[in-house]
C-alpha atoms as a PDB file:
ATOM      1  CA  UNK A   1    -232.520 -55.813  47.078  1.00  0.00           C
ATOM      2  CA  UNK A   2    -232.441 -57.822  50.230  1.00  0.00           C
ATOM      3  CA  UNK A   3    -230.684 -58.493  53.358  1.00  0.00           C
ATOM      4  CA  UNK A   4    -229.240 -62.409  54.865  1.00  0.00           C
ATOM      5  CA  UNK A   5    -231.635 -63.931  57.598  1.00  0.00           C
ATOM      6  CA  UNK A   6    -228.865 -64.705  60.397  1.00  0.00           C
ATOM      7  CA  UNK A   7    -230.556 -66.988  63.018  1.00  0.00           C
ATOM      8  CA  UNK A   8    -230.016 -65.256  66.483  1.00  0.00           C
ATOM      9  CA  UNK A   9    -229.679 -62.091  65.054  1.00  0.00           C
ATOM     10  CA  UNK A  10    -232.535 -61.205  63.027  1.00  0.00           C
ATOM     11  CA  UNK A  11    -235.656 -59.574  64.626  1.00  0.00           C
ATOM     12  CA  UNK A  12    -238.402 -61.473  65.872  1.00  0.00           C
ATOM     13  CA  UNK A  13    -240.719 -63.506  63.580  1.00  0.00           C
ATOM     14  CA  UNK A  14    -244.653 -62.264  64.129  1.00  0.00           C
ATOM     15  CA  UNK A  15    -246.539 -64.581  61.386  1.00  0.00           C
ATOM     16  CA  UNK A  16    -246.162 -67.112  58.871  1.00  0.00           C
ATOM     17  CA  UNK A  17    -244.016 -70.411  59.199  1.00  0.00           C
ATOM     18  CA  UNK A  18    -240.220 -69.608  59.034  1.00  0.00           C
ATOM     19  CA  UNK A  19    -237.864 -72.297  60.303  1.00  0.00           C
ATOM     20  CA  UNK A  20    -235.002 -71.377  62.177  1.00  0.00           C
ATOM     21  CA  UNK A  21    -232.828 -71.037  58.860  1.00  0.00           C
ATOM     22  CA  UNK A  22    -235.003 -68.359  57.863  1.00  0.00           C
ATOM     23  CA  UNK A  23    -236.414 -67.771  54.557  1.00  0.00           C
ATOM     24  CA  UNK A  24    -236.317 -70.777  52.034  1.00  0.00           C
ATOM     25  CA  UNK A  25    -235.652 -70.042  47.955  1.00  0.00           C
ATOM     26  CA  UNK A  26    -238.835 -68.114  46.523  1.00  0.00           C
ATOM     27  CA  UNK A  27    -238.902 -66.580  49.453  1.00  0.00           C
ATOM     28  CA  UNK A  28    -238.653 -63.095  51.521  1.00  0.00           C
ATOM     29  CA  UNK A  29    -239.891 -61.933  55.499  1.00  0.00           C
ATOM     30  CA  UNK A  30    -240.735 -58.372  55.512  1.00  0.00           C
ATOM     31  CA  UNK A  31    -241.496 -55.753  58.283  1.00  0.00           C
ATOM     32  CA  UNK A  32    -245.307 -55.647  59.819  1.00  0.00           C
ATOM     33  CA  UNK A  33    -245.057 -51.784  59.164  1.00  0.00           C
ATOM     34  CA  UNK A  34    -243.335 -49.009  57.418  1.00  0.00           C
ATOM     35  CA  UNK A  35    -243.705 -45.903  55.442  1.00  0.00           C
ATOM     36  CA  UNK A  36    -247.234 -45.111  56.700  1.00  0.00           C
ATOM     37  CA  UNK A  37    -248.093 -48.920  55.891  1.00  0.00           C
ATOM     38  CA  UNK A  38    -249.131 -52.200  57.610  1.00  0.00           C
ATOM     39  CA  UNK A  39    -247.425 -55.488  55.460  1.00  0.00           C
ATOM     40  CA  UNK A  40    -249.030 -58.104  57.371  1.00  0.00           C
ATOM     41  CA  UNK A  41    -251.985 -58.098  54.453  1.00  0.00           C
ATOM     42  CA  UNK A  42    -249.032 -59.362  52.325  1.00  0.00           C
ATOM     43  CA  UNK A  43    -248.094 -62.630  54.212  1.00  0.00           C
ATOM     44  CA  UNK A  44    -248.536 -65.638  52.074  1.00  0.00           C
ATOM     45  CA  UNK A  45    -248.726 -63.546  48.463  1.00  0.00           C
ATOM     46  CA  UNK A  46    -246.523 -63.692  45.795  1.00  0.00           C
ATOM     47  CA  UNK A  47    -244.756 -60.148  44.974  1.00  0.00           C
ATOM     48  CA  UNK A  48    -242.704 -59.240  41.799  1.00  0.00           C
ATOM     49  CA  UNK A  49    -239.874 -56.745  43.357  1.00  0.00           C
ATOM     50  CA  UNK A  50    -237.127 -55.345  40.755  1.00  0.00           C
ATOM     51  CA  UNK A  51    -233.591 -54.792  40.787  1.00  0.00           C
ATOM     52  CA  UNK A  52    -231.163 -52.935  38.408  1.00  0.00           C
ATOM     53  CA  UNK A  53    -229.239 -55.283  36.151  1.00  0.00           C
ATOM     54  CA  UNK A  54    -225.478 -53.503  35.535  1.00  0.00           C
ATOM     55  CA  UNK A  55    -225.181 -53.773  31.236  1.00  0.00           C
ATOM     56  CA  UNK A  56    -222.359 -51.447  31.208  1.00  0.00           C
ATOM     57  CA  UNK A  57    -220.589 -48.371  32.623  1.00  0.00           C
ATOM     58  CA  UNK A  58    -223.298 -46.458  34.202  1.00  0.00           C
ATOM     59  CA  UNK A  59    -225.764 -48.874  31.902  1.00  0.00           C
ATOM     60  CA  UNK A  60    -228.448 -50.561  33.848  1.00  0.00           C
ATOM     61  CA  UNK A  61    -232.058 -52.527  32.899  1.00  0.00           C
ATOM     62  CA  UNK A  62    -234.399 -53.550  35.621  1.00  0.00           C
ATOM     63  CA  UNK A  63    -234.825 -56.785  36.377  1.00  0.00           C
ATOM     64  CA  UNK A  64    -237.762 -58.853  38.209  1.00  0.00           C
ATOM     65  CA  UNK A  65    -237.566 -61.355  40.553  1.00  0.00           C
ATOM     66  CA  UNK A  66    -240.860 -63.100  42.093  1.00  0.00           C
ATOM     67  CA  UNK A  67    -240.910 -63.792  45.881  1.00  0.00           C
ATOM     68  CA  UNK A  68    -243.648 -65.041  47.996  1.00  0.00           C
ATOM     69  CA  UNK A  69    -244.552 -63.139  51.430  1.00  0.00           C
ATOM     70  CA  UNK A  70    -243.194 -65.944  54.084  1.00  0.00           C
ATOM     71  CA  UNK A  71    -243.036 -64.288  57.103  1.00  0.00           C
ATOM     72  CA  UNK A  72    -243.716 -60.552  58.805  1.00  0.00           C
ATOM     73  CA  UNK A  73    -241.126 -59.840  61.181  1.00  0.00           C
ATOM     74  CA  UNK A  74    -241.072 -57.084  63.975  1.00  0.00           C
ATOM     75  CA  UNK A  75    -239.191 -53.914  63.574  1.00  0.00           C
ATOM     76  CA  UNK A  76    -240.627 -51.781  65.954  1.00  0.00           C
ATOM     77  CA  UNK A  77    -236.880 -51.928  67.423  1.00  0.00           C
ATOM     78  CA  UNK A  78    -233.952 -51.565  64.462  1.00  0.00           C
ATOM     79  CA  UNK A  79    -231.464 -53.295  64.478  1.00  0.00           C
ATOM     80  CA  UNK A  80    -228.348 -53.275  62.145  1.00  0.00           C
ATOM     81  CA  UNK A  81    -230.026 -53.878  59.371  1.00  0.00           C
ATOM     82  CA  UNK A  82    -232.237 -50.981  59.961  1.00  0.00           C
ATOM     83  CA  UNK A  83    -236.411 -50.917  60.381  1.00  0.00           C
ATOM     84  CA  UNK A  84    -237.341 -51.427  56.756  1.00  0.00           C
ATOM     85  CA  UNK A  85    -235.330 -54.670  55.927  1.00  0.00           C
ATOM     86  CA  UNK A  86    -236.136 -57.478  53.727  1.00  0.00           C
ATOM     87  CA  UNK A  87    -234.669 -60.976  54.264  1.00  0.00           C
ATOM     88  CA  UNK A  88    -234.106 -63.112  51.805  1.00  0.00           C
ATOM     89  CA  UNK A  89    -231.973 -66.771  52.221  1.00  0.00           C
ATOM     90  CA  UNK A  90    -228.280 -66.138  50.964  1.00  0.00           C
ATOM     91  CA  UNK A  91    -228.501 -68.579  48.297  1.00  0.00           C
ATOM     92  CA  UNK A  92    -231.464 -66.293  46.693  1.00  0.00           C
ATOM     93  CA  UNK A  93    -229.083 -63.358  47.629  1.00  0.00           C
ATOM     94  CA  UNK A  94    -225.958 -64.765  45.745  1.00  0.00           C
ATOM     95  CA  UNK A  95    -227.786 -65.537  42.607  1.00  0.00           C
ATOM     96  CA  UNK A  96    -229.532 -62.234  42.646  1.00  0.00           C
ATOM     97  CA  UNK A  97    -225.799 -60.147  43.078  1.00  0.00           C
ATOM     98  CA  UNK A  98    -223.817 -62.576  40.688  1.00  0.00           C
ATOM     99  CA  UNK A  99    -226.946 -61.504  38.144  1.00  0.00           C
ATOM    100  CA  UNK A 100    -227.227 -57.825  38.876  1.00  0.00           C
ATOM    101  CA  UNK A 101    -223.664 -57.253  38.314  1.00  0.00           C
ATOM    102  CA  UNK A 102    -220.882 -58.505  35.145  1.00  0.00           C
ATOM    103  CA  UNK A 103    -219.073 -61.486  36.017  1.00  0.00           C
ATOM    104  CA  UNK A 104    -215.946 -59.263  35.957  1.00  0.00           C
ATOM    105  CA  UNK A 105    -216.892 -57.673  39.368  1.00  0.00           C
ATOM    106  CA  UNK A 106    -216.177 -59.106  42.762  1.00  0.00           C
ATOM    107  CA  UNK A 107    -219.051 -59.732  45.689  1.00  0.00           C
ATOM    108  CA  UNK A 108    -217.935 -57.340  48.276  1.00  0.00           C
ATOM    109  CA  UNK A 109    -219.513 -57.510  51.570  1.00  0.00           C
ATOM    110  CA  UNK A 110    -219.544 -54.887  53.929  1.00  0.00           C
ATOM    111  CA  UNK A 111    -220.290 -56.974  56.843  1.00  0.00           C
ATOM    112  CA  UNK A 112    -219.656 -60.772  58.375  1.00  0.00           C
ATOM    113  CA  UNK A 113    -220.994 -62.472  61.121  1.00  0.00           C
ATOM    114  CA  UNK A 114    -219.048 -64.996  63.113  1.00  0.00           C
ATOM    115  CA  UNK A 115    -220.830 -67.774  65.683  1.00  0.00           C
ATOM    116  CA  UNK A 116    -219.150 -69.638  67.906  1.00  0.00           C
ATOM    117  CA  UNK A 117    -219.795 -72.740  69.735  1.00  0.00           C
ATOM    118  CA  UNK A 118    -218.932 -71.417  73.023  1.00  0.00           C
ATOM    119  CA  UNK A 119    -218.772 -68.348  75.126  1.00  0.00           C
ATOM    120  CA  UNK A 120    -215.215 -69.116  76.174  1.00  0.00           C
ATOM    121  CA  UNK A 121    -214.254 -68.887  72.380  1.00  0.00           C
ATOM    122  CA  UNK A 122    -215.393 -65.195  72.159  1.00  0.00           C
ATOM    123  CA  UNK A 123    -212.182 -63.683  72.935  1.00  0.00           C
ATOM    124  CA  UNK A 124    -209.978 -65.584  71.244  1.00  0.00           C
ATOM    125  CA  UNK A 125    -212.013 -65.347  67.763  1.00  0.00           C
ATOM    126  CA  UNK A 126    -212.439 -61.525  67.985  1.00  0.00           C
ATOM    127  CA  UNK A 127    -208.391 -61.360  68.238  1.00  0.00           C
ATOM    128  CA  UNK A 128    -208.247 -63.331  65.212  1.00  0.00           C
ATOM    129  CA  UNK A 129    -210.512 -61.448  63.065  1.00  0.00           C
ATOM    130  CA  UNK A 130    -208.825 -58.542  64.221  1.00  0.00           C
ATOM    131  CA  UNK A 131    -204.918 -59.607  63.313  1.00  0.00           C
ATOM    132  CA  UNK A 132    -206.718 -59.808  60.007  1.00  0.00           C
ATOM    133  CA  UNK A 133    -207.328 -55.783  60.356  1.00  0.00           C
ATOM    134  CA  UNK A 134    -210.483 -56.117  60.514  1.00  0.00           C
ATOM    135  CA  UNK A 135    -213.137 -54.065  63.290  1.00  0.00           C
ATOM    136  CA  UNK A 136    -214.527 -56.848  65.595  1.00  0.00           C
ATOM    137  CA  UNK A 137    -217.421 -56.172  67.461  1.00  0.00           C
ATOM    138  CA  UNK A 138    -219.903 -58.446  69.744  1.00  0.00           C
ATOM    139  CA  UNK A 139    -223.154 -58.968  71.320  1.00  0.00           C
ATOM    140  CA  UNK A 140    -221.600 -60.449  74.637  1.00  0.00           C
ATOM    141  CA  UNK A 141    -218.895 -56.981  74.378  1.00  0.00           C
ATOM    142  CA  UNK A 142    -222.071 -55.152  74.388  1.00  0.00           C
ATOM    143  CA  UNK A 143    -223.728 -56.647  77.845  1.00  0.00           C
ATOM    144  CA  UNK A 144    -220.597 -56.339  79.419  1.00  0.00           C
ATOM    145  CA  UNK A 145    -220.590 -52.529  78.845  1.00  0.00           C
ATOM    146  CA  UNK A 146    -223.417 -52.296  81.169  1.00  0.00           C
ATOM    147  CA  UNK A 147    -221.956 -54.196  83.891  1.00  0.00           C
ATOM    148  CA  UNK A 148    -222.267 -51.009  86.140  1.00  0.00           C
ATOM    149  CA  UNK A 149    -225.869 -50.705  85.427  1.00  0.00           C
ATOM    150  CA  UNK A 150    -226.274 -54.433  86.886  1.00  0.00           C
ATOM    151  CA  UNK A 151    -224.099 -54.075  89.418  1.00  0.00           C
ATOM    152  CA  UNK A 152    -226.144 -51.078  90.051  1.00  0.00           C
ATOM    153  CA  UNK A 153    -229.202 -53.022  90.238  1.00  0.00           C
ATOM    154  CA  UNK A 154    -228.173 -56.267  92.557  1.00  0.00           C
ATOM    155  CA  UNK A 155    -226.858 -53.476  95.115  1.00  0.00           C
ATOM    156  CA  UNK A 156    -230.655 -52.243  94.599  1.00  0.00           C
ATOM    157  CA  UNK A 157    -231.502 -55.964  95.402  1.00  0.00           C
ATOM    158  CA  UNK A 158    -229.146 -55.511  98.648  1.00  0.00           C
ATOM    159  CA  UNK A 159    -230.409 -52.339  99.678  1.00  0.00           C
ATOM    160  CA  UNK A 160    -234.533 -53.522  99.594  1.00  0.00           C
ATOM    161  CA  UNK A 161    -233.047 -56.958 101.726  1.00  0.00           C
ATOM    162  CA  UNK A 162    -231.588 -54.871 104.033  1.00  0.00           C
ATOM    163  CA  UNK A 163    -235.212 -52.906 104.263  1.00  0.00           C
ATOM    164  CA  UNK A 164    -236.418 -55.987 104.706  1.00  0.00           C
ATOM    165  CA  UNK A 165    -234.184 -57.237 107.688  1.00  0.00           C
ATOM    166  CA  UNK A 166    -234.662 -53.800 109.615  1.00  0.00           C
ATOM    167  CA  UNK A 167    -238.527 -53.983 109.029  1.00  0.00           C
ATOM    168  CA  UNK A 168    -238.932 -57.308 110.486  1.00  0.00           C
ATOM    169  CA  UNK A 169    -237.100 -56.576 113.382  1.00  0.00           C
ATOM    170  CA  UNK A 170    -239.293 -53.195 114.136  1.00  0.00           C
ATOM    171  CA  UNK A 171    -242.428 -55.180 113.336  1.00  0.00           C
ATOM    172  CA  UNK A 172    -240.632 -57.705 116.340  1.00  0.00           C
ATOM    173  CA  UNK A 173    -239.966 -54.922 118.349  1.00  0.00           C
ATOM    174  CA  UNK A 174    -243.433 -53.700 117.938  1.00  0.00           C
ATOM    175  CA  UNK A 175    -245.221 -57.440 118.442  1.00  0.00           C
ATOM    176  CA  UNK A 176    -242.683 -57.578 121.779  1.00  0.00           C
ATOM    177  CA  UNK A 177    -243.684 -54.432 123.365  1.00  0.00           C
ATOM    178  CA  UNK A 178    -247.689 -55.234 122.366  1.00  0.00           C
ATOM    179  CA  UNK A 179    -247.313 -58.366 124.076  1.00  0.00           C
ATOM    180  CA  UNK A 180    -245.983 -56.623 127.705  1.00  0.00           C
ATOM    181  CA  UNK A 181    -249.225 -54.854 127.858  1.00  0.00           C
ATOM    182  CA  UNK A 182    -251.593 -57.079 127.053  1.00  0.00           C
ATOM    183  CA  UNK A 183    -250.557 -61.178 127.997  1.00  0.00           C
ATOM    184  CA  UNK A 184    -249.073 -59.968 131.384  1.00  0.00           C
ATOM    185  CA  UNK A 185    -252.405 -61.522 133.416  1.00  0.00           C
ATOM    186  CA  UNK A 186    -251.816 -64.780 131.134  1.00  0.00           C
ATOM    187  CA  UNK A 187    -248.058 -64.846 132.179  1.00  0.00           C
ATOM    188  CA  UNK A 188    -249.171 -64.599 135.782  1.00  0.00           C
ATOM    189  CA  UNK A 189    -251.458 -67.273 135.223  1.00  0.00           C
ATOM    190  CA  UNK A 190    -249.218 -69.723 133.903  1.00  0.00           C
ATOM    191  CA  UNK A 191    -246.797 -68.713 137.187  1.00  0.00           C
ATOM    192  CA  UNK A 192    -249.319 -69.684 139.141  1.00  0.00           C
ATOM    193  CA  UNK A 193    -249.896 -73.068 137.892  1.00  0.00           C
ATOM    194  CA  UNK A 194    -246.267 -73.705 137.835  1.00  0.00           C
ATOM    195  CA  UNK A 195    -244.683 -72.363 134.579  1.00  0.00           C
ATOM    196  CA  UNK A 196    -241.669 -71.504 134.549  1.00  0.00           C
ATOM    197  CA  UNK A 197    -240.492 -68.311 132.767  1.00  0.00           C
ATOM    198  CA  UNK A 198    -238.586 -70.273 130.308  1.00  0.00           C
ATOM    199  CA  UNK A 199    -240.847 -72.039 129.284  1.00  0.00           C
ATOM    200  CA  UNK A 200    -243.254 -69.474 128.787  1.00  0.00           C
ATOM    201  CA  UNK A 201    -240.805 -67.167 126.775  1.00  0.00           C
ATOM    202  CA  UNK A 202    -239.929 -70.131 124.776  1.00  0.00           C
ATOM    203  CA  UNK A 203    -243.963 -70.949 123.650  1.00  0.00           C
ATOM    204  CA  UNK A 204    -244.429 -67.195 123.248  1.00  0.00           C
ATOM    205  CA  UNK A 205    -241.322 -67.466 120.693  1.00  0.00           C
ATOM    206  CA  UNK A 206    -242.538 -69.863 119.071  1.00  0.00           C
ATOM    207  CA  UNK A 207    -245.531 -68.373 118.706  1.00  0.00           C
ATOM    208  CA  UNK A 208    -244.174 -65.489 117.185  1.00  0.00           C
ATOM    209  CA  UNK A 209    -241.616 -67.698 114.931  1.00  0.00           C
ATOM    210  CA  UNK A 210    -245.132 -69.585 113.727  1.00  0.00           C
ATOM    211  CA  UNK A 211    -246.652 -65.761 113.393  1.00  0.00           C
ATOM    212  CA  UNK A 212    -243.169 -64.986 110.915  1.00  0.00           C
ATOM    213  CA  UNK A 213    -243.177 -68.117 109.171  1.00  0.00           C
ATOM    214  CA  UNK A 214    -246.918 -67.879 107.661  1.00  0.00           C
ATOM    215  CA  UNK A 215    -245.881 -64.297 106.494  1.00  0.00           C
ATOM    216  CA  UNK A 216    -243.061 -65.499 105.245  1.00  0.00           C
ATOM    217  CA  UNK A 217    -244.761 -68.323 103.333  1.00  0.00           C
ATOM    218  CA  UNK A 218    -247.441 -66.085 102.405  1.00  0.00           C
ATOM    219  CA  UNK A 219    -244.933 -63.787 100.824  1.00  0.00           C
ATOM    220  CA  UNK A 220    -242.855 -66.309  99.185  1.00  0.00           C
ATOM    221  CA  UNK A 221    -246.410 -67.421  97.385  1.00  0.00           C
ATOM    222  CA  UNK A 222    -246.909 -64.329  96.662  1.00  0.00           C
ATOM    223  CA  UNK A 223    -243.220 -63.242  95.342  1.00  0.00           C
ATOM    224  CA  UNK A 224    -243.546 -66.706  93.412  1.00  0.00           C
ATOM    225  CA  UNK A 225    -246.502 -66.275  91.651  1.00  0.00           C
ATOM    226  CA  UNK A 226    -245.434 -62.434  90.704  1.00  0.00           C
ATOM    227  CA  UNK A 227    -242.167 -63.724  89.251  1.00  0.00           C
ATOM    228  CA  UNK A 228    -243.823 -65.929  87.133  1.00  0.00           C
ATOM    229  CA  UNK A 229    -246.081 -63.744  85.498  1.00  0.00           C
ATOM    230  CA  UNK A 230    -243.438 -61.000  85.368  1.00  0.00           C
ATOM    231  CA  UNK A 231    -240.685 -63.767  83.460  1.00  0.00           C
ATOM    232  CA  UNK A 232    -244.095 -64.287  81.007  1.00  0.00           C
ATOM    233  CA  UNK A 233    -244.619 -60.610  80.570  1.00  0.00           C
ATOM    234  CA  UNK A 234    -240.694 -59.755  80.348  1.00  0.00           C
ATOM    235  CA  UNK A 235    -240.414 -62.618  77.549  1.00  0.00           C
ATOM    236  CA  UNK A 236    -243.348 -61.495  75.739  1.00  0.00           C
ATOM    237  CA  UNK A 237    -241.511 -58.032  75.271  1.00  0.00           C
ATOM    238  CA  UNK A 238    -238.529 -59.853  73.836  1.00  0.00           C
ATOM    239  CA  UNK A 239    -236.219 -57.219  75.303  1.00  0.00           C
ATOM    240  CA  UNK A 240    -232.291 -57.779  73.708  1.00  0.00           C
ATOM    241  CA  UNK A 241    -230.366 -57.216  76.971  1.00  0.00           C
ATOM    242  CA  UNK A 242    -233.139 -58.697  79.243  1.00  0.00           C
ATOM    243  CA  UNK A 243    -233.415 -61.964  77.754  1.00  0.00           C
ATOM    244  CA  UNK A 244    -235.678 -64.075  80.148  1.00  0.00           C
ATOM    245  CA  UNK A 245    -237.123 -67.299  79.950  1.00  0.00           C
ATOM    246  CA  UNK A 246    -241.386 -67.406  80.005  1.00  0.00           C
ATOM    247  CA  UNK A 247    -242.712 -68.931  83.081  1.00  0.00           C
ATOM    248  CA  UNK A 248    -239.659 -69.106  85.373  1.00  0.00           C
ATOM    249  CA  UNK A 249    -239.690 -69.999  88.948  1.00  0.00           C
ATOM    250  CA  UNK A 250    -237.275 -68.152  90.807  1.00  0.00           C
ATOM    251  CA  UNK A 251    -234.310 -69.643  92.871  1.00  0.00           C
ATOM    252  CA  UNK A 252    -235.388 -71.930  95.558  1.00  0.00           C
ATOM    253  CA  UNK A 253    -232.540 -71.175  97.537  1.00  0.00           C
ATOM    254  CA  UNK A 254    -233.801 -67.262  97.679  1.00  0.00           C
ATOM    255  CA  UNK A 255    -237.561 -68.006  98.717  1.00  0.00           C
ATOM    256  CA  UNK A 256    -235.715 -70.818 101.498  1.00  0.00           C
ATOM    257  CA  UNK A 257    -234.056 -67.708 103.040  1.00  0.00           C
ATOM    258  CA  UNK A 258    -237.075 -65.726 102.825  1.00  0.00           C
ATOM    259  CA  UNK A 259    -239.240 -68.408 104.958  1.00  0.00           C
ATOM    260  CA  UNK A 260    -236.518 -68.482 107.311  1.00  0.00           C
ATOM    261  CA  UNK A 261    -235.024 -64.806 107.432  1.00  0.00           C
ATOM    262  CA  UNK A 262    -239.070 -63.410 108.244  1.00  0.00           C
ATOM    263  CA  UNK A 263    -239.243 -65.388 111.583  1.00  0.00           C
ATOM    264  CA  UNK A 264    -235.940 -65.181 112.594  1.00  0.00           C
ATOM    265  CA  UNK A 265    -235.772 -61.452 112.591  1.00  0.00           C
ATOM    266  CA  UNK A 266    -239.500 -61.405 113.871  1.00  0.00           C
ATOM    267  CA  UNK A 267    -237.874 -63.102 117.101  1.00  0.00           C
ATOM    268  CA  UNK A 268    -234.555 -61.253 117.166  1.00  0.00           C
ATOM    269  CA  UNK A 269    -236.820 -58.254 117.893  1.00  0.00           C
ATOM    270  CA  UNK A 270    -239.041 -59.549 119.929  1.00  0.00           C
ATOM    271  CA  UNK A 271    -236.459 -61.236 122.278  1.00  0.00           C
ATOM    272  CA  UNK A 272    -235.597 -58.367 124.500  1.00  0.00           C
ATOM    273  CA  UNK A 273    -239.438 -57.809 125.168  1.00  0.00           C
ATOM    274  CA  UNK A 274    -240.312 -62.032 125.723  1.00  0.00           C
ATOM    275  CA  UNK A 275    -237.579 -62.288 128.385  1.00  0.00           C
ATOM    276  CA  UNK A 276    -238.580 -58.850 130.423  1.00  0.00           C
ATOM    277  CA  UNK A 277    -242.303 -60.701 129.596  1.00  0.00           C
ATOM    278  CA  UNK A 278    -241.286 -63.960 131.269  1.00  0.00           C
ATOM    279  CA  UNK A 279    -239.780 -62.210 134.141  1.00  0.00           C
ATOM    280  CA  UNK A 280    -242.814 -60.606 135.463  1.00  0.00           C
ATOM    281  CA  UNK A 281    -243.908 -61.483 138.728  1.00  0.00           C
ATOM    282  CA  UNK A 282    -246.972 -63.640 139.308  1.00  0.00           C
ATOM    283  CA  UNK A 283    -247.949 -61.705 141.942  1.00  0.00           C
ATOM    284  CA  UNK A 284    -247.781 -58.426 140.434  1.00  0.00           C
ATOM    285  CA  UNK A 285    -249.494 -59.729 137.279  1.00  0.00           C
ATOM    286  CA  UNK A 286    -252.270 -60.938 138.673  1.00  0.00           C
ATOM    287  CA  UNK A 287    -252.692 -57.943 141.417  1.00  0.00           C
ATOM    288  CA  UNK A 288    -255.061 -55.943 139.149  1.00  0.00           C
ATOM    289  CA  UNK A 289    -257.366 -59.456 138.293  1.00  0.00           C
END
């Protein structure tokens, strides 16, 4: 008549105040919908539900049991249990069995759940269970399974950085070239009053590294603020193999090489273009003046 709450496995709680143990005595959390039916209405009522009492060989009376509505939890994704499951403590479960059945009959379950304390212990408690013949399988076997669909992904991730990389230089490339055409009279200026063409390719790359860097910042604020609503938005889904935490910043060490990787490229490309820029002759450039 009812199925063990198991924290950390059990679906997602939508209303009512259920502690992490689940469902006290008296108690039950059913599904918000199912069978053409919404049972949020039910939260917080107290139901009669009925089970068959065994009084001999094929023999049986019905039996009620009174529950109150404690929780509504979400089964628009079934799990195990399947979508129309109602979870009752085990103590409540026990009694209810050991009352349904003749003292002469065993409990059998058809399934057990095993936690451990640490990840490192998975293995070597799924061997045990399984010298005992029993079929072993785990949450943390499952995620492995698609370790080609996330290695799949962070080569995505390497792919769009290398985008990245060969877009900055072009746009350096580009900003090089632009500059040829249209600071030549300026470089001839400075000449004239005694610059030297280092030091004019070196303010012009700083320029340009100052031109990268508030790009650069502007898309780390940008990429910042995005991941931060995305880890809110990805957490409010409560997706089983995409567990993220709500609010997130991402890694600091990624948005450091993004402030620095923007100008650097920036003036990689540029460079070629700043040097044949500082070579030009004052004469030349300021000809056409």
């Amino acid at each position: 008549m009812g199925t063990p709450f198991i924290s950390g496995i059990t679906p997602k709680i939508l209303l009512g105040d259920v502690s992490e143990d689940g469902p006290g005595e008296g108690q039950i959390l059913l599904p918000d919908k199912g069978q053409g039916q919404k049972y949020t209405e039910l939260l917080g009522k107290e139901m009669s539900f009925v089970y068959t009492k065994e009084i001999g060989p094929g023999n049986g009376e019905p039996v009620s049991i009174s529950l109150r509505v404690s929780g509504i939890y979400d089964n628009s994704s079934p799990r195990t249990d399947g979508a129309q499951a109602a979870y009752v403590s085990s103590k409540v479960l026990q009694s209810t069995l050991a009352n349904a059945r003749p003292a002469t009959k065993t409990l059998v379950y058809p399934r057990a759940y095993v936690r451990v304390d640490s990840a490192e212990e998975v293995v070597n408690v799924q061997n045990q269970v399984r010298a005992l013949g029993y079929s072993v399988n785990s949450v943390a076997g499952q995620i492995r399974s698609l370790s080609g669909l996330f290695a799949l992904l962070a080569l995505v991730g390497w792919v769009i950085g290398g985008f990245l990389i060969i877009f900055c230089l072009g746009v350096g490339v580009s900003v090089g070239g632009s500059w040829i055409k249209q600071r030549a009279r300026e470089v001839g200026l400075l000449k004239a009053i005694g610059w030297s063409g280092a030091s004019i390719a070196g303010v012009y790359m700083v320029e340009l590294a100052a031109v990268g860097l508030i790009i650069g910042v502007t898309g780390a604020l940008l990429g910042t603020l995005c991941s931060v609503i995305g880890t809110a938005v990805f957490n409010g889904l409560q997706l089983d193999l995409l567990p993220v935490t709500a609010w997130a910043m991402p890694n600091w060490l990624l948005v450091l090489g993004a402030l620095l990787c923007v100008p650097l490229f920036l003036c990689l490309g540029a460079l070629g273009h700043v040097a044949r820029l500082a070579r030009l002759d004052a004469d030349s450039s300021l000809r056409d003046l």
